[in-house]
N, C-alpha and C. Protein backbone atom coordinates (compact mmCIF):
# COMPACT_ATOMS: atom_id res chain seq x y z
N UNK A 1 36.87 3.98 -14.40
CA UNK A 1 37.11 3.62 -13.01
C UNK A 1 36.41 4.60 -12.07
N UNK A 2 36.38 5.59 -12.42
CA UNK A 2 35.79 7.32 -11.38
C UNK A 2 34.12 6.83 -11.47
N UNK A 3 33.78 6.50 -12.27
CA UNK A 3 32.55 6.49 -12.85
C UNK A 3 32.07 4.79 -11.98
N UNK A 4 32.45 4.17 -11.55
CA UNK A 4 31.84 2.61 -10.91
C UNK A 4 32.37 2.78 -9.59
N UNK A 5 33.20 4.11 -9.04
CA UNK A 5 33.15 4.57 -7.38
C UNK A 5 31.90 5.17 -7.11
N UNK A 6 32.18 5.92 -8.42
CA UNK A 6 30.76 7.13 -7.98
C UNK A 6 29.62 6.48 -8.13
N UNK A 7 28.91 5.56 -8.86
CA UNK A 7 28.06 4.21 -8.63
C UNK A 7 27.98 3.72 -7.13
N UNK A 8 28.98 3.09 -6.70
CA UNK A 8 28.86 2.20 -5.63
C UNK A 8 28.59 3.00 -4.41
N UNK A 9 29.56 4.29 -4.56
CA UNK A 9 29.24 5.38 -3.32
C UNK A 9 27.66 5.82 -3.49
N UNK A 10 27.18 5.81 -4.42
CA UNK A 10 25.38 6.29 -4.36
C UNK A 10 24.51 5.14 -4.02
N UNK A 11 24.86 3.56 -4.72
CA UNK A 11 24.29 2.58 -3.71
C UNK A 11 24.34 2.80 -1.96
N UNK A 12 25.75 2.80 -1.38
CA UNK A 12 26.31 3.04 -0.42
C UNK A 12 25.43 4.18 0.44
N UNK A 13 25.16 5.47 -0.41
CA UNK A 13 24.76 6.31 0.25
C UNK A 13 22.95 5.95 0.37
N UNK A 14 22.71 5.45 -0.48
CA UNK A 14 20.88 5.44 -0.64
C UNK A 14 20.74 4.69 0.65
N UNK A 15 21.45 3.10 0.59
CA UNK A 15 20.99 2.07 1.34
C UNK A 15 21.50 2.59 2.89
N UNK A 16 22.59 3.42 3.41
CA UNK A 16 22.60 3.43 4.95
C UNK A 16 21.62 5.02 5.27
N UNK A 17 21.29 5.54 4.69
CA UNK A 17 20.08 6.95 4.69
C UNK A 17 19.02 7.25 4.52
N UNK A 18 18.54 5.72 4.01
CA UNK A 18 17.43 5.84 3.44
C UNK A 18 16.08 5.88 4.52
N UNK A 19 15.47 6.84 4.46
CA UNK A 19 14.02 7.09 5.53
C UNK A 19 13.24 5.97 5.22
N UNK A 20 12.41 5.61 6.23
CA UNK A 20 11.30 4.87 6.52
C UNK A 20 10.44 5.27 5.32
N UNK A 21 9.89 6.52 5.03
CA UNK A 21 8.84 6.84 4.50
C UNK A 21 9.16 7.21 2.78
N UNK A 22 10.36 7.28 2.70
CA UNK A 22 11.06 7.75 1.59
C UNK A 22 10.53 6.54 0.10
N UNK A 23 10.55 6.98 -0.66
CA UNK A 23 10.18 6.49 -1.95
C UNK A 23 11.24 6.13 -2.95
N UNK A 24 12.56 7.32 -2.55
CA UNK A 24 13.71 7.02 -3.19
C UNK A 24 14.15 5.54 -4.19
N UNK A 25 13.73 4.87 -3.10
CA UNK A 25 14.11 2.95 -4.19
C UNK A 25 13.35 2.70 -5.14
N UNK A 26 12.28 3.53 -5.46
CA UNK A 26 11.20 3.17 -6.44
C UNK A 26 11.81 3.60 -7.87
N UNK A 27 12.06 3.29 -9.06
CA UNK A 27 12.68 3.95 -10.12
C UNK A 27 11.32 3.52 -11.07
N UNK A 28 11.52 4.91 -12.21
CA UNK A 28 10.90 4.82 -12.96
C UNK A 28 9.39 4.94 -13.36
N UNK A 29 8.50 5.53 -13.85
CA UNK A 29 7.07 6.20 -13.98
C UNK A 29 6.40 4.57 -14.10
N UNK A 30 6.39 3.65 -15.15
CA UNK A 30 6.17 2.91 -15.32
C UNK A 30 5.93 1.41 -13.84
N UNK A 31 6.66 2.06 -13.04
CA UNK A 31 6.26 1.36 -12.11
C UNK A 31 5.94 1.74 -11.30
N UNK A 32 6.20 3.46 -11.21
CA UNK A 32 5.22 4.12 -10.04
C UNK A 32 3.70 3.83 -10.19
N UNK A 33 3.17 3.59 -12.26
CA UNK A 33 1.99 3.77 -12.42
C UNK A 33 1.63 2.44 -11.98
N UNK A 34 2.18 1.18 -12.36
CA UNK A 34 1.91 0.00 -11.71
C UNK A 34 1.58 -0.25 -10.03
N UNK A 35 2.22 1.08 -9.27
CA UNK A 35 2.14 0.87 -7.77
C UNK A 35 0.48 1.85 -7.64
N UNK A 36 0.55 2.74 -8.47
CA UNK A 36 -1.30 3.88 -8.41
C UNK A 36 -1.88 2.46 -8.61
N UNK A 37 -1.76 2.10 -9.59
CA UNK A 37 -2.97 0.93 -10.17
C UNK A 37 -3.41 -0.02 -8.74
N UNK A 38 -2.23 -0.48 -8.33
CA UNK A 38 -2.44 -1.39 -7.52
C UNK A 38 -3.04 -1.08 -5.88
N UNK A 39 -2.50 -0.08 -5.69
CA UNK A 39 -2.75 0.78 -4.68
C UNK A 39 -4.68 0.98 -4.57
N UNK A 40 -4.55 1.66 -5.97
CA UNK A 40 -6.23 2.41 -5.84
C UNK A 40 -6.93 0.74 -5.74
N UNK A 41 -6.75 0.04 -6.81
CA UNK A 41 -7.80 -1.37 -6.96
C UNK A 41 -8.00 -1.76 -5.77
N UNK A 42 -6.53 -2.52 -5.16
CA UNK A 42 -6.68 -3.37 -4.05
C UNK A 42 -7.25 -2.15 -2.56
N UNK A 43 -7.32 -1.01 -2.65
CA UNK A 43 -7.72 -0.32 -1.41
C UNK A 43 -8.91 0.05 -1.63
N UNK A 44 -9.30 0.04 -2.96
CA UNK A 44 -10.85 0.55 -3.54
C UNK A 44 -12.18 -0.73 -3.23
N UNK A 45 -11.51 -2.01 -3.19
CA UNK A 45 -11.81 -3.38 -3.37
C UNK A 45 -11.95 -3.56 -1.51
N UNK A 46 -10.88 -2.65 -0.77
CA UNK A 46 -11.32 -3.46 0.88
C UNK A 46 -12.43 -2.70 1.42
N UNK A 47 -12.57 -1.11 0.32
CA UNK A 47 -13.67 -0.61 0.94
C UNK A 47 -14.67 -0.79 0.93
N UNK A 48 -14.92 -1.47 0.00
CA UNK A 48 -16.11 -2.08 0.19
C UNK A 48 -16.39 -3.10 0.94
N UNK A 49 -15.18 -3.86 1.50
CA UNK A 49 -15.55 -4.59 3.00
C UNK A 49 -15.87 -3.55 4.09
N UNK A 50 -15.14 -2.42 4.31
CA UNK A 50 -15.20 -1.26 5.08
C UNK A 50 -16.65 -1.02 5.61
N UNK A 51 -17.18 -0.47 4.36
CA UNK A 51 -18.50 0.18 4.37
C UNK A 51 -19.42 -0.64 4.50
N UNK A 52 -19.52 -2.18 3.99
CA UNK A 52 -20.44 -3.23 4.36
C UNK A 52 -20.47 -3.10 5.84
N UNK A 53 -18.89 -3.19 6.55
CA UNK A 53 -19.21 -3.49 8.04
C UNK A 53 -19.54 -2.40 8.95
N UNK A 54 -19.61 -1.11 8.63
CA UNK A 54 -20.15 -0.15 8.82
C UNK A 54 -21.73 0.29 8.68
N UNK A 55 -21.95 -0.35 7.75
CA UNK A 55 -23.70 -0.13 7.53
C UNK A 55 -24.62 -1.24 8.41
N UNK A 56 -23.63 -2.13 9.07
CA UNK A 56 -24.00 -3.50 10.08
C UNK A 56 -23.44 -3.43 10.95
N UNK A 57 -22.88 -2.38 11.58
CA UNK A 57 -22.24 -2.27 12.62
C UNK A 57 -22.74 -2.68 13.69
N UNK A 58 -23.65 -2.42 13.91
CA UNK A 58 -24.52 -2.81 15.65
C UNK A 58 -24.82 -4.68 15.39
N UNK A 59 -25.13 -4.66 14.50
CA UNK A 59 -25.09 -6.08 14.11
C UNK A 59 -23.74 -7.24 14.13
N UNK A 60 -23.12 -6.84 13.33
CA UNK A 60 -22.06 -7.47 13.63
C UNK A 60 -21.24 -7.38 15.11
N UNK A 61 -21.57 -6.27 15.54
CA UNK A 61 -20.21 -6.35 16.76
C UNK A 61 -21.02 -7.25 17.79
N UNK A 62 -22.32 -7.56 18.08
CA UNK A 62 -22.31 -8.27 18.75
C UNK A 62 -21.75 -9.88 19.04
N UNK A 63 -21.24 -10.18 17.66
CA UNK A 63 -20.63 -11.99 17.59
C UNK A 63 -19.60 -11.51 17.21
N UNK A 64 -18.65 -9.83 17.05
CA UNK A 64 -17.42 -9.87 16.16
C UNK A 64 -16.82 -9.90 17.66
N UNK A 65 -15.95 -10.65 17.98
CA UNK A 65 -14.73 -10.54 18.90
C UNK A 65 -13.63 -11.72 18.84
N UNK A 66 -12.98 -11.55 17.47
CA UNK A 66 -11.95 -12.62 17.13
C UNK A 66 -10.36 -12.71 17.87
N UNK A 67 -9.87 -11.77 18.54
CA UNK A 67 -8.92 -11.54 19.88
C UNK A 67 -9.16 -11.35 20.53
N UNK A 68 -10.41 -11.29 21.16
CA UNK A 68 -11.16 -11.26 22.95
C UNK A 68 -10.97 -9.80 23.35
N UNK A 69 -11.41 -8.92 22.49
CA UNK A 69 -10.91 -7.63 23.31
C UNK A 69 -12.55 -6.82 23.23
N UNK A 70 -13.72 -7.41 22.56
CA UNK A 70 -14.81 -6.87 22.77
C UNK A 70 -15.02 -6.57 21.73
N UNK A 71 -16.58 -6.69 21.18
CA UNK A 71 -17.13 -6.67 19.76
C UNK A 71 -17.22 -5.56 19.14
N UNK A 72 -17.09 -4.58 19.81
CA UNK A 72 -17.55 -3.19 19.88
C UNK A 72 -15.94 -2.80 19.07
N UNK A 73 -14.69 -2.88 20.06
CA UNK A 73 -13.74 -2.41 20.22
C UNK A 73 -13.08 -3.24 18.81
N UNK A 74 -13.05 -4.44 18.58
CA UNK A 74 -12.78 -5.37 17.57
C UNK A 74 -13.03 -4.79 15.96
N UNK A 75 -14.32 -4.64 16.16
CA UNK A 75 -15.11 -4.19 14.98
C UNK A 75 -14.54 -2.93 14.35
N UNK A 76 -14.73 -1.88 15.56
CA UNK A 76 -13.87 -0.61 15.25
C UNK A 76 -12.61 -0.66 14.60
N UNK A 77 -11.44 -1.35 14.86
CA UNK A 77 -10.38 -1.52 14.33
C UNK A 77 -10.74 -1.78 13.23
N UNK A 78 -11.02 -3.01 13.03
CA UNK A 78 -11.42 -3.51 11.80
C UNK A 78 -11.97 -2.38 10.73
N UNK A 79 -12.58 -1.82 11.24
CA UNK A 79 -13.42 -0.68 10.08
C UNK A 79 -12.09 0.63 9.76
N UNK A 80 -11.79 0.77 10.82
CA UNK A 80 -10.47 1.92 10.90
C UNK A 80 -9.48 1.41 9.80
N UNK A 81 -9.03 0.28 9.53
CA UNK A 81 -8.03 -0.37 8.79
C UNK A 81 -8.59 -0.18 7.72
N UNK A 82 -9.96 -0.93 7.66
CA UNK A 82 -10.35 -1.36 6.00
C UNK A 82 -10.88 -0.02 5.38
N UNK A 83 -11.27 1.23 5.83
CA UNK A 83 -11.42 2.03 5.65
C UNK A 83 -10.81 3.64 5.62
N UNK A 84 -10.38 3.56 6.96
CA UNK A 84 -9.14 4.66 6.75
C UNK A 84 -7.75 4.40 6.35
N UNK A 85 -7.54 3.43 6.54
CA UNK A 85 -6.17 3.07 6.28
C UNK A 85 -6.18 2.90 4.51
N UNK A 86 -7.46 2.24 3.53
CA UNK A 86 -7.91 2.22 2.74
C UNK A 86 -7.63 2.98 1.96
N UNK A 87 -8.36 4.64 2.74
CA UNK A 87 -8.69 5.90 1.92
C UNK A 87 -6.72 6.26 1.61
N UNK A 88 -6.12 6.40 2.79
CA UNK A 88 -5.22 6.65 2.94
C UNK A 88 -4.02 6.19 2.16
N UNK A 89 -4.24 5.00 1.74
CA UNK A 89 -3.37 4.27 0.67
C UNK A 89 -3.51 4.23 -1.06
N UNK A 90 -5.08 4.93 -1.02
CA UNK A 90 -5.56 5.10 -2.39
C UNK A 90 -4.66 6.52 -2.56
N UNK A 91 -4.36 7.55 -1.33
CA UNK A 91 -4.10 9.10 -2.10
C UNK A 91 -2.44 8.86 -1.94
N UNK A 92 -2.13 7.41 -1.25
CA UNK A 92 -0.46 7.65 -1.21
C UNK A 92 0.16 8.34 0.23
N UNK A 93 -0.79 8.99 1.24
CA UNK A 93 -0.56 8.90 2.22
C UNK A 93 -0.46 8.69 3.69
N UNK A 94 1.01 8.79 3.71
CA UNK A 94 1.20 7.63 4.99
C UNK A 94 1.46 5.94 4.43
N UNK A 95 1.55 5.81 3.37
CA UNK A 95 1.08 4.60 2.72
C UNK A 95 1.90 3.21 3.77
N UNK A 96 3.19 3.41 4.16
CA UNK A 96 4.10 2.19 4.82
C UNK A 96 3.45 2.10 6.04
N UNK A 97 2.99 3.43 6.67
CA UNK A 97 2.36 3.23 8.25
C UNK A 97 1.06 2.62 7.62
N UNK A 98 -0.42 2.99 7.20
CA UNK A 98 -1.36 2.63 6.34
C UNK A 98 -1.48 1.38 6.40
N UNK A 99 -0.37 0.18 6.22
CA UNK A 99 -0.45 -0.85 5.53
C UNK A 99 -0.45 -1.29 6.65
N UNK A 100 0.24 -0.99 8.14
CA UNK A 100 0.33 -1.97 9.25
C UNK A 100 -1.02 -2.37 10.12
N UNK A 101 -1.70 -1.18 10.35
CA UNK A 101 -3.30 -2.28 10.28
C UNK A 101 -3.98 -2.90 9.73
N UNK A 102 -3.85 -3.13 8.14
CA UNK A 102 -4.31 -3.71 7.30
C UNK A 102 -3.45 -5.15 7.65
N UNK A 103 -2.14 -5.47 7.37
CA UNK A 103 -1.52 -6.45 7.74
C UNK A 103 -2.14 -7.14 8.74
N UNK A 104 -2.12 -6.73 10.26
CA UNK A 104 -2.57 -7.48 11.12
C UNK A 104 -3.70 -7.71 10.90
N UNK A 105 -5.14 -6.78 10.64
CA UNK A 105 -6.30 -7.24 9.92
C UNK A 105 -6.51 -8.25 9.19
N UNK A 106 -5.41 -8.25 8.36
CA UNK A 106 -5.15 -9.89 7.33
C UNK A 106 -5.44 -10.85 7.89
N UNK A 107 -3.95 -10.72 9.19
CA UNK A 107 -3.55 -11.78 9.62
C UNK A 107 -4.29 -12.29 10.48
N UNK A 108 -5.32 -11.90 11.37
CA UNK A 108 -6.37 -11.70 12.29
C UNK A 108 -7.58 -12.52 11.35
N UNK A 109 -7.41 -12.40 10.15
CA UNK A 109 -8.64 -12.72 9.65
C UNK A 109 -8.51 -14.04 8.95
N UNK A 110 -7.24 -14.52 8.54
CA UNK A 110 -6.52 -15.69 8.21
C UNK A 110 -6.49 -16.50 9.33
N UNK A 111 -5.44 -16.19 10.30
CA UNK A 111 -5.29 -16.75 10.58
C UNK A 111 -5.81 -17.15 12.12
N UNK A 112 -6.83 -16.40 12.67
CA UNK A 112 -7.76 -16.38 13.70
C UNK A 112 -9.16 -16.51 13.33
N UNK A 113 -9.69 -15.85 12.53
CA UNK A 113 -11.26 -15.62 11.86
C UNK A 113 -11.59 -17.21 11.27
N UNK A 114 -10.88 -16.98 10.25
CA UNK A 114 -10.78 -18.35 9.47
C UNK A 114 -9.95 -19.41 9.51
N UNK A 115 -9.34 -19.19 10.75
CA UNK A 115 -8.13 -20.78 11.19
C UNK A 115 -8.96 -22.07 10.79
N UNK A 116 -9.95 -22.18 10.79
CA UNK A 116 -10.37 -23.56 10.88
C UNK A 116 -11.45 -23.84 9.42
N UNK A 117 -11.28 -22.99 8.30
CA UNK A 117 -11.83 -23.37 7.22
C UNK A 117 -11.28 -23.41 6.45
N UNK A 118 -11.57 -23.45 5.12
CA UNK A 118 -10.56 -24.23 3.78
C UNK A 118 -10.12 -23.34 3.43
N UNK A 119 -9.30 -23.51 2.51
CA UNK A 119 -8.28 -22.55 1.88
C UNK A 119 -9.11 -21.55 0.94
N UNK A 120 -10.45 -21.95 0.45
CA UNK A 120 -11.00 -21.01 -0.33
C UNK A 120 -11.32 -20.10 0.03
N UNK A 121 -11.80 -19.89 1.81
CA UNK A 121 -12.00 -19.00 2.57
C UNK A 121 -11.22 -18.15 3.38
N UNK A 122 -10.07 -18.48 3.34
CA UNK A 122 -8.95 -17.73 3.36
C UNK A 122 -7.91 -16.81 2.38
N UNK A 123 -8.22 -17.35 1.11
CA UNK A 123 -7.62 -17.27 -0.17
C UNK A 123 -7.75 -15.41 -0.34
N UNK A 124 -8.96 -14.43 0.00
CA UNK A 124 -9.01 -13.34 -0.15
C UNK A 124 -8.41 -12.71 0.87
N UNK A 125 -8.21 -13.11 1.67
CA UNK A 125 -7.48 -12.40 3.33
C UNK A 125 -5.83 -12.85 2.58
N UNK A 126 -5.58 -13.76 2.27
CA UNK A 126 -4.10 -14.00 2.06
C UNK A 126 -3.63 -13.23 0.73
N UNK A 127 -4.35 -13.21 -0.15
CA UNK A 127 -4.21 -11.96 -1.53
C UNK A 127 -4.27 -10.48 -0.86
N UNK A 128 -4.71 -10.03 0.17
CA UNK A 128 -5.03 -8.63 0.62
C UNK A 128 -4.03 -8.55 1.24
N UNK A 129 -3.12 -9.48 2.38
CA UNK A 129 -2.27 -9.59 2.83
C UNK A 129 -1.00 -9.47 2.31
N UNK A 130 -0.78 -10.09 1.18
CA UNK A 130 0.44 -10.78 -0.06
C UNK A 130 0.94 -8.81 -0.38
N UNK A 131 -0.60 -8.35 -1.31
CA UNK A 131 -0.69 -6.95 -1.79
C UNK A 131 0.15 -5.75 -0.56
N UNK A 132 -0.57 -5.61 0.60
CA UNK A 132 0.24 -4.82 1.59
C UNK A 132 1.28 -5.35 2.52
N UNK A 133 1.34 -6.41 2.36
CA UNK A 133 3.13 -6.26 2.58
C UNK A 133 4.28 -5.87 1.90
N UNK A 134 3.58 -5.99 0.45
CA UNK A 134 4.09 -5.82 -0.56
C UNK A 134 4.52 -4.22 -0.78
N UNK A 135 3.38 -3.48 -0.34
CA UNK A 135 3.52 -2.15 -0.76
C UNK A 135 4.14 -1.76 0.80
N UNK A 136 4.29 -2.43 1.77
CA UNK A 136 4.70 -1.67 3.12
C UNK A 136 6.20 -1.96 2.63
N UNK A 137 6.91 -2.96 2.07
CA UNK A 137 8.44 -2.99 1.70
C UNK A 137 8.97 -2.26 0.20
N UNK A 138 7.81 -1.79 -0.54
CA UNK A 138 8.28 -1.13 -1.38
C UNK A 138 7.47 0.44 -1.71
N UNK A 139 6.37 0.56 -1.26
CA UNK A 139 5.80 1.78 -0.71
C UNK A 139 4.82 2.34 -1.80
N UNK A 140 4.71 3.72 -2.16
CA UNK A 140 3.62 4.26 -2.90
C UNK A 140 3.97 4.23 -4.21
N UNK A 141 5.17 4.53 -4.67
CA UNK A 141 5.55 5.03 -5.66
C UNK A 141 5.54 6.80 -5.96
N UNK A 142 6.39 7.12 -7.12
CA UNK A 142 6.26 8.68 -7.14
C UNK A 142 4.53 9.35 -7.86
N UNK A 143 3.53 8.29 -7.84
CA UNK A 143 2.22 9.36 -7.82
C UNK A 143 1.51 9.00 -6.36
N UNK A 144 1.85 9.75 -5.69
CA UNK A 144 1.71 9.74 -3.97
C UNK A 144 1.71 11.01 -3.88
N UNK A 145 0.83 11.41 -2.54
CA UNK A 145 0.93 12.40 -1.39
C UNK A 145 2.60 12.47 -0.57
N UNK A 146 3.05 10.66 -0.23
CA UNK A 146 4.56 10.73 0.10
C UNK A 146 5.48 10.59 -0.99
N UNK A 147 5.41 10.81 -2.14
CA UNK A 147 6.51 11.18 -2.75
C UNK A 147 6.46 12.70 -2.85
N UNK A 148 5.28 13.08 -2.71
CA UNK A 148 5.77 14.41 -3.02
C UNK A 148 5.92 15.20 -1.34
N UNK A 149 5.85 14.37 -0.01
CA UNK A 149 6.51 14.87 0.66
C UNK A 149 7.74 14.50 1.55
N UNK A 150 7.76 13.42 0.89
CA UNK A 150 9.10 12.79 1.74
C UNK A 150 10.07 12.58 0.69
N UNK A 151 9.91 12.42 -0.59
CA UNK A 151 11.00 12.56 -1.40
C UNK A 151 12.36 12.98 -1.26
């Protein structure tokens, strides 16, 4: 009986304390290594969208303005996300903040960029999307920069 209080009081205590940045819910090596894997691939995989739009930069920003805020200014984000936010999610930090320009980047690119073409052309924006929401609700895992400082 002592032993399924002291259970429920540590559910109790994790779920109303638990930090934003905290890793705590993650159990087990085996799925921290599943969160490195996924982490490095899928952030290793946008940089190279990153750096494409970086080496075309003057090029592209002149037709990039998919929320009307200027090709210049558009583009930049875009590169900031797919690239720093990128680097930043491969070492584990910052990883939950990290993921929120990538998200809207997604969603910007789904569902504004490519609103009006087929699903095949959307299909990689919605897998990149699926991946960091994924890791913004469950985070780095313990081989991170934030597990070993927000732990």
């Amino acid at each position: 009986m002592q032993k399924n209080i002291y259970y429920e009081y540590n559910i109790y205590k994790c779920m109303s304390r638990q930090r934003f940045l905290s890793t705590k819910n993650v159990i087990g090596s085996y799925t921290s290594f599943g969160l490195l894997f996924l982490r490095v691939a899928i952030s290793g995989i946008m940089l190279t969208h990153g750096i494409g739009k970086i080496m075309a930069f003057s090029e592209l920003s002149q037709n990039f303005n998919p929320i009307g805020i200027g090709g210049g200014l558009s583009l930049g984000l875009v590169v900031f996300a797919e690239v720093g936010c990128s680097l930043a999610i491969i070492f584990g930090l910052l990883t939950k903040l990290a993921t929120i320009p990538l998200i809207v980047a997604m969603c910007v690119a789904v569902f504004v960029f490519h609103s009006g073409d087929l699903f095949a052309a959307k299909e990689p924006g919605l897998i990149y999307l699926t991946v960091y929401i994924t890791l913004f609700f469950v985070g780095p895992g313990r081989y991170s920069v934030d597990y070993a400082l927000f732990r």
